[in-house]
C-alpha atoms as a PDB file:
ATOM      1  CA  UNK A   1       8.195  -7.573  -7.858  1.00  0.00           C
ATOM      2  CA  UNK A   2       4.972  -8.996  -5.962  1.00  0.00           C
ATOM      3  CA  UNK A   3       4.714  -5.426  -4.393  1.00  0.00           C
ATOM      4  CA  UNK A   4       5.355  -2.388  -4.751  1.00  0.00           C
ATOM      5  CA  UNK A   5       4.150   1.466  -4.291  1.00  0.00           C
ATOM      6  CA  UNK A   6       3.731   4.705  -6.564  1.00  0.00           C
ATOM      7  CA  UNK A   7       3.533   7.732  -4.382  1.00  0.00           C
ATOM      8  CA  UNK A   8       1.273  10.480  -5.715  1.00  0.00           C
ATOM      9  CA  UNK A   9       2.215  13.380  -3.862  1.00  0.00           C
ATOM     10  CA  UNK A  10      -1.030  15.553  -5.389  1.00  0.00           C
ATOM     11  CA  UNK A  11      -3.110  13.459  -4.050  1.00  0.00           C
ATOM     12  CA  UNK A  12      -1.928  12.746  -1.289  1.00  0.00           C
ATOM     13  CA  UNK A  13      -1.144   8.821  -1.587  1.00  0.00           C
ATOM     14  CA  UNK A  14       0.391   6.230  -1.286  1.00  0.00           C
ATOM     15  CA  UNK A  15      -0.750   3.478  -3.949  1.00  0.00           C
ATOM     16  CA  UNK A  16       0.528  -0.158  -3.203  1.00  0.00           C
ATOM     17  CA  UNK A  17      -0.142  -2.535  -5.592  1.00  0.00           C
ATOM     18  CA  UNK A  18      -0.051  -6.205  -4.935  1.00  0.00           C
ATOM     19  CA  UNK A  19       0.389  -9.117  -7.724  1.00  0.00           C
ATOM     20  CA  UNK A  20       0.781 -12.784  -7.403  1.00  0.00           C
ATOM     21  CA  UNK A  21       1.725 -14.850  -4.861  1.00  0.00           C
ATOM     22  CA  UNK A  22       2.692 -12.122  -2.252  1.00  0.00           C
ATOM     23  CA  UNK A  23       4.787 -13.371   1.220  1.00  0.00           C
ATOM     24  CA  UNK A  24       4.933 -11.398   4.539  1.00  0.00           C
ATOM     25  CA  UNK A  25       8.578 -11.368   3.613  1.00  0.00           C
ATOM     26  CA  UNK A  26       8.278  -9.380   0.693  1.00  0.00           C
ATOM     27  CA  UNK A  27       5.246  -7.293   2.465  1.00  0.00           C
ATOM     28  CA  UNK A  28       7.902  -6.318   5.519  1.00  0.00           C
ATOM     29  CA  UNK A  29      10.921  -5.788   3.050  1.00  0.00           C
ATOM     30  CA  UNK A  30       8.119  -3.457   0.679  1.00  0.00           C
ATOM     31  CA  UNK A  31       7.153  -1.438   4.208  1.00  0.00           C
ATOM     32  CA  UNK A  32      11.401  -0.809   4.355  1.00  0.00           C
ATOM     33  CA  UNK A  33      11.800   0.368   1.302  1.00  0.00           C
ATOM     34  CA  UNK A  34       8.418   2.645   1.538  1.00  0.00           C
ATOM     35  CA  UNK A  35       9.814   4.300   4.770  1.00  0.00           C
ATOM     36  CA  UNK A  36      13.430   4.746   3.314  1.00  0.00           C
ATOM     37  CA  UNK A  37      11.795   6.617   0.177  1.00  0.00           C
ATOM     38  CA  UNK A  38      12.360  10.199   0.549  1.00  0.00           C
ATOM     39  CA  UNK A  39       8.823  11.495  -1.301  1.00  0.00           C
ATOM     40  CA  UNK A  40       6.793   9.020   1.470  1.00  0.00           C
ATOM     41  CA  UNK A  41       5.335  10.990   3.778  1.00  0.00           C
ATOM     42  CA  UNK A  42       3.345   9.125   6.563  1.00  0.00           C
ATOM     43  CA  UNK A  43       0.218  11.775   6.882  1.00  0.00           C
ATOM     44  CA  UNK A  44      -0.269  10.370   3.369  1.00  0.00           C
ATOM     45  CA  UNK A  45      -3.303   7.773   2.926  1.00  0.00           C
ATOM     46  CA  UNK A  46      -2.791   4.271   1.331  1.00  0.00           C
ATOM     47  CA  UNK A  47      -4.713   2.679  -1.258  1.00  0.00           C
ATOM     48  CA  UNK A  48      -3.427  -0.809  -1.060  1.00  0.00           C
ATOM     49  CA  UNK A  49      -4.655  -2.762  -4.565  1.00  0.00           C
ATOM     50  CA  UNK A  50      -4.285  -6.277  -3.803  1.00  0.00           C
ATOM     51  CA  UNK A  51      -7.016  -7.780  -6.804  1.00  0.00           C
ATOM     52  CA  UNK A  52      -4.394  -9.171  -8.755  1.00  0.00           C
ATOM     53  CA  UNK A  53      -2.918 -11.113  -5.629  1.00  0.00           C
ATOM     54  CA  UNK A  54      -3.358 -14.799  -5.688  1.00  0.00           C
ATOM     55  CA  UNK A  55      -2.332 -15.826  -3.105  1.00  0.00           C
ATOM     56  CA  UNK A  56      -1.589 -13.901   0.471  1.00  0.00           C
ATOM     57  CA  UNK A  57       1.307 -16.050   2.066  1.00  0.00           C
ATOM     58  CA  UNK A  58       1.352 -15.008   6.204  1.00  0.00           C
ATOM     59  CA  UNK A  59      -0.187 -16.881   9.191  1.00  0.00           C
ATOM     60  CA  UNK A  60      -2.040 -15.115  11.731  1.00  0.00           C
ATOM     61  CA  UNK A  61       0.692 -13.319  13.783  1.00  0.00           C
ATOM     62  CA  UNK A  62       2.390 -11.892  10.326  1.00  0.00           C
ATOM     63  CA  UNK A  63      -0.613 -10.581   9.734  1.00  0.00           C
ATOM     64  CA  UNK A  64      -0.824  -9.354  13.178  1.00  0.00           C
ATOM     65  CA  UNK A  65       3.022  -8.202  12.945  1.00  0.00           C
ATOM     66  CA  UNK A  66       2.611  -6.245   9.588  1.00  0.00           C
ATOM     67  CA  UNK A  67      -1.021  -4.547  10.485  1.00  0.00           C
ATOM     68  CA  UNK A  68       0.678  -3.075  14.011  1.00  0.00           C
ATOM     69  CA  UNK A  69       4.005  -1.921  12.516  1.00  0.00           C
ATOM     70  CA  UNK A  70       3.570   1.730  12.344  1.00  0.00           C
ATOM     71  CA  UNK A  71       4.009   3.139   8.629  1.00  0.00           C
ATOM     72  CA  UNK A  72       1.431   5.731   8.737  1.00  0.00           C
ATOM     73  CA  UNK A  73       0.006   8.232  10.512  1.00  0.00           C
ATOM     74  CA  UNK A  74      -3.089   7.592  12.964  1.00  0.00           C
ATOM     75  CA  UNK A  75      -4.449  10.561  10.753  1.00  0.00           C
ATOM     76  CA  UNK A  76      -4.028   8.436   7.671  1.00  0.00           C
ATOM     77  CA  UNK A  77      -6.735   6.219   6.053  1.00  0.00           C
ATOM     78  CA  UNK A  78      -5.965   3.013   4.422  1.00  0.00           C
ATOM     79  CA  UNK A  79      -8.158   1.385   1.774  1.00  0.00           C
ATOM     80  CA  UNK A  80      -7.735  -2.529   1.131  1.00  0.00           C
ATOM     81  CA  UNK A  81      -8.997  -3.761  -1.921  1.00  0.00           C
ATOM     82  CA  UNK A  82      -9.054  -7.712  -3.079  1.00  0.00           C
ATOM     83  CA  UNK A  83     -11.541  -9.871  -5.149  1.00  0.00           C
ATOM     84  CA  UNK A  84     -10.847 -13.524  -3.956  1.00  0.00           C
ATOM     85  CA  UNK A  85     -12.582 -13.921  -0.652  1.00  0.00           C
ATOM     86  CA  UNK A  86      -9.527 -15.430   1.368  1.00  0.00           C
ATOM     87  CA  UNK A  87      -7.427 -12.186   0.317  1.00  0.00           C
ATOM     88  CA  UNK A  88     -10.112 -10.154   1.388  1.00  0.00           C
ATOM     89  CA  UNK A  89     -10.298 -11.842   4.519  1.00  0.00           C
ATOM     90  CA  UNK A  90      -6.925 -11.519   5.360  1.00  0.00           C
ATOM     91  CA  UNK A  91      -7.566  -7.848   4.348  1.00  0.00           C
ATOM     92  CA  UNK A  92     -10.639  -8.014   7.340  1.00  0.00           C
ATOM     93  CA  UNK A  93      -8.597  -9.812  10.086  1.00  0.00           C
ATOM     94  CA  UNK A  94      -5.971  -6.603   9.188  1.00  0.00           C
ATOM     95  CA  UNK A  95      -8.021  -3.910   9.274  1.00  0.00           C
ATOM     96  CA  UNK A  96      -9.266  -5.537  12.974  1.00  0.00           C
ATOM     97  CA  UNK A  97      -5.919  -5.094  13.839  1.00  0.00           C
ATOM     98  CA  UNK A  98      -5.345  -2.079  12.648  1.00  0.00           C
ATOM     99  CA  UNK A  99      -8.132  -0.396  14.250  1.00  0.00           C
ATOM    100  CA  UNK A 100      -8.135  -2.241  17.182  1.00  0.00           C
ATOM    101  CA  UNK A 101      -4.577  -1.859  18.285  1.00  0.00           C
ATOM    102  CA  UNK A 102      -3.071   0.829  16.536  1.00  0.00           C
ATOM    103  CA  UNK A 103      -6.005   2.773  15.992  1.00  0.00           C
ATOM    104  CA  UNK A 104      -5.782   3.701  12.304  1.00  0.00           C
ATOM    105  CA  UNK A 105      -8.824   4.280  10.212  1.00  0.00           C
ATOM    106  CA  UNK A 106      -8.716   1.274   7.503  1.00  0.00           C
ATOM    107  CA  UNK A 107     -11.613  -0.316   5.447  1.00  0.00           C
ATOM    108  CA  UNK A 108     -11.776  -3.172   3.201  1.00  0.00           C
ATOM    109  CA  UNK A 109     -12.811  -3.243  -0.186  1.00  0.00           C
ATOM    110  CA  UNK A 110     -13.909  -5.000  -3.404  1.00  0.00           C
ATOM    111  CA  UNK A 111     -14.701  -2.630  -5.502  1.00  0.00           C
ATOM    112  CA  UNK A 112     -11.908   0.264  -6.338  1.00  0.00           C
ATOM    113  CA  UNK A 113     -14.329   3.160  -6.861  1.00  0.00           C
ATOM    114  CA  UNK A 114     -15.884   2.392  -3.629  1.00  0.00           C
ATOM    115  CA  UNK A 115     -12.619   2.926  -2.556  1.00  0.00           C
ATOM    116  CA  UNK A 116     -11.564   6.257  -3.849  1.00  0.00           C
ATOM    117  CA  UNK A 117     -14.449   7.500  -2.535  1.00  0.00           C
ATOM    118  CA  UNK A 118     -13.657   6.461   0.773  1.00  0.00           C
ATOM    119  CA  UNK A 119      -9.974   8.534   0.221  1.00  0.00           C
ATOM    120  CA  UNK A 120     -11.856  11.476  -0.932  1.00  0.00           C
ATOM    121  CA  UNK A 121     -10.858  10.739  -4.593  1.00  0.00           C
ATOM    122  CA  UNK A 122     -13.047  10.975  -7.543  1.00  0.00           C
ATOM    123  CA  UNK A 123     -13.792   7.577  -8.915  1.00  0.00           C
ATOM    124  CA  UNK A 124     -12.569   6.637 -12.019  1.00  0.00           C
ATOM    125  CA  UNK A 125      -8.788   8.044 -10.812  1.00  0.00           C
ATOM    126  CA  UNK A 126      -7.534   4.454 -11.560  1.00  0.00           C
ATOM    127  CA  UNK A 127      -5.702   4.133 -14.849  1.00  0.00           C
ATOM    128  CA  UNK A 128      -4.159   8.099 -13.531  1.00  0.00           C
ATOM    129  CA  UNK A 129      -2.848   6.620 -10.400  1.00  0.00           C
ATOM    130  CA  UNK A 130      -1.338   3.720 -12.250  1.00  0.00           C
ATOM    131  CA  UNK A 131       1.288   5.857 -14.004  1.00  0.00           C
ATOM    132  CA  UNK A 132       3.962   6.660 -11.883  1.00  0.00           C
ATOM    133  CA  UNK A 133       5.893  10.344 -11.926  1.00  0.00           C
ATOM    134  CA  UNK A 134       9.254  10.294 -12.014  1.00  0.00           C
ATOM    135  CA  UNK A 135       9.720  11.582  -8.330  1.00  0.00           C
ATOM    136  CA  UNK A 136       7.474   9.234  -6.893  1.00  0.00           C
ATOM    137  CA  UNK A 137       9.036   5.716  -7.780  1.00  0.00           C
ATOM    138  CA  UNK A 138      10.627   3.721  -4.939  1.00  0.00           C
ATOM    139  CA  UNK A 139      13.827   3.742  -4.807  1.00  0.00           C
ATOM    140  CA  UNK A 140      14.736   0.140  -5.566  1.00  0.00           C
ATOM    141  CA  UNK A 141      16.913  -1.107  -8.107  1.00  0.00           C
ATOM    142  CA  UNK A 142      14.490  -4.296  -8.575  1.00  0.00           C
ATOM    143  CA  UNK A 143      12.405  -2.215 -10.718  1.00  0.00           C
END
């Protein structure tokens, strides 16, 4: 699956990892199954690790469409990160929108520590966040 989320209730997150060729399809159908999970909670932040994404499939209003549909909290920070430049400029023109029109605190990335830090996480949380508990998989049979 070219997205999915582990949701680390200790921490307070919500950790959406991206890999491949990822479509806004499968970002919108992703956002469903996140807000039909009953451990997401929306005052949660998002750490949204797209570096293994190739290739970010969405024109300008999907982009648009998916950074204004309300998942999370206004309270809520979201951290992008992405290593290949047109990702993480796709990650920029969403965080405009994000801040611009739904007024949620969102930064871009490319460097995962950075990151954390920006959550209020310690650095070096990575490979922790990475292994899911058994109460905070999705709940999608796709797994």
């Amino acid at each position: 699956m070219p997205v999915h989320s582990i949701i680390h209730k200790q921490h307070h997150l919500v950790l959406t990892i991206g890999e491949g060729q990822v479509t806004f399809w499968e970002i919108k159908a992703h956002q469903d199954r996140l807000l039909s999970n009953p451990d997401f909670d929306e005052s949660f932040n998002q750490l949204i690790d797209a570096t293994a994404v190739t290739d970010l499939d969405l024109s300008g209003a999907q982009a648009k469409e998916i950074a204004l549909r309300r998942i999370f909290s206004t309270k809520s920070r979201r951290a992008f990160i992405a290593k290949r430049p047109h990702v993480f400029g796709i990650g920029r023109i969403m965080e405009v929108y994000q801040e611009q029109h739904a007024h949620v605190e969102v930064q871009v990335f490319s460097e995962i520590d950075a990151a954390l830090r920006w959550l209020g996480l310690p650095s070096g949380l990575t490979m922790t966040l990475r292994q899911p508990s058994l109460e905070s998989q999705e709940p999608d049979s796709q797994r």
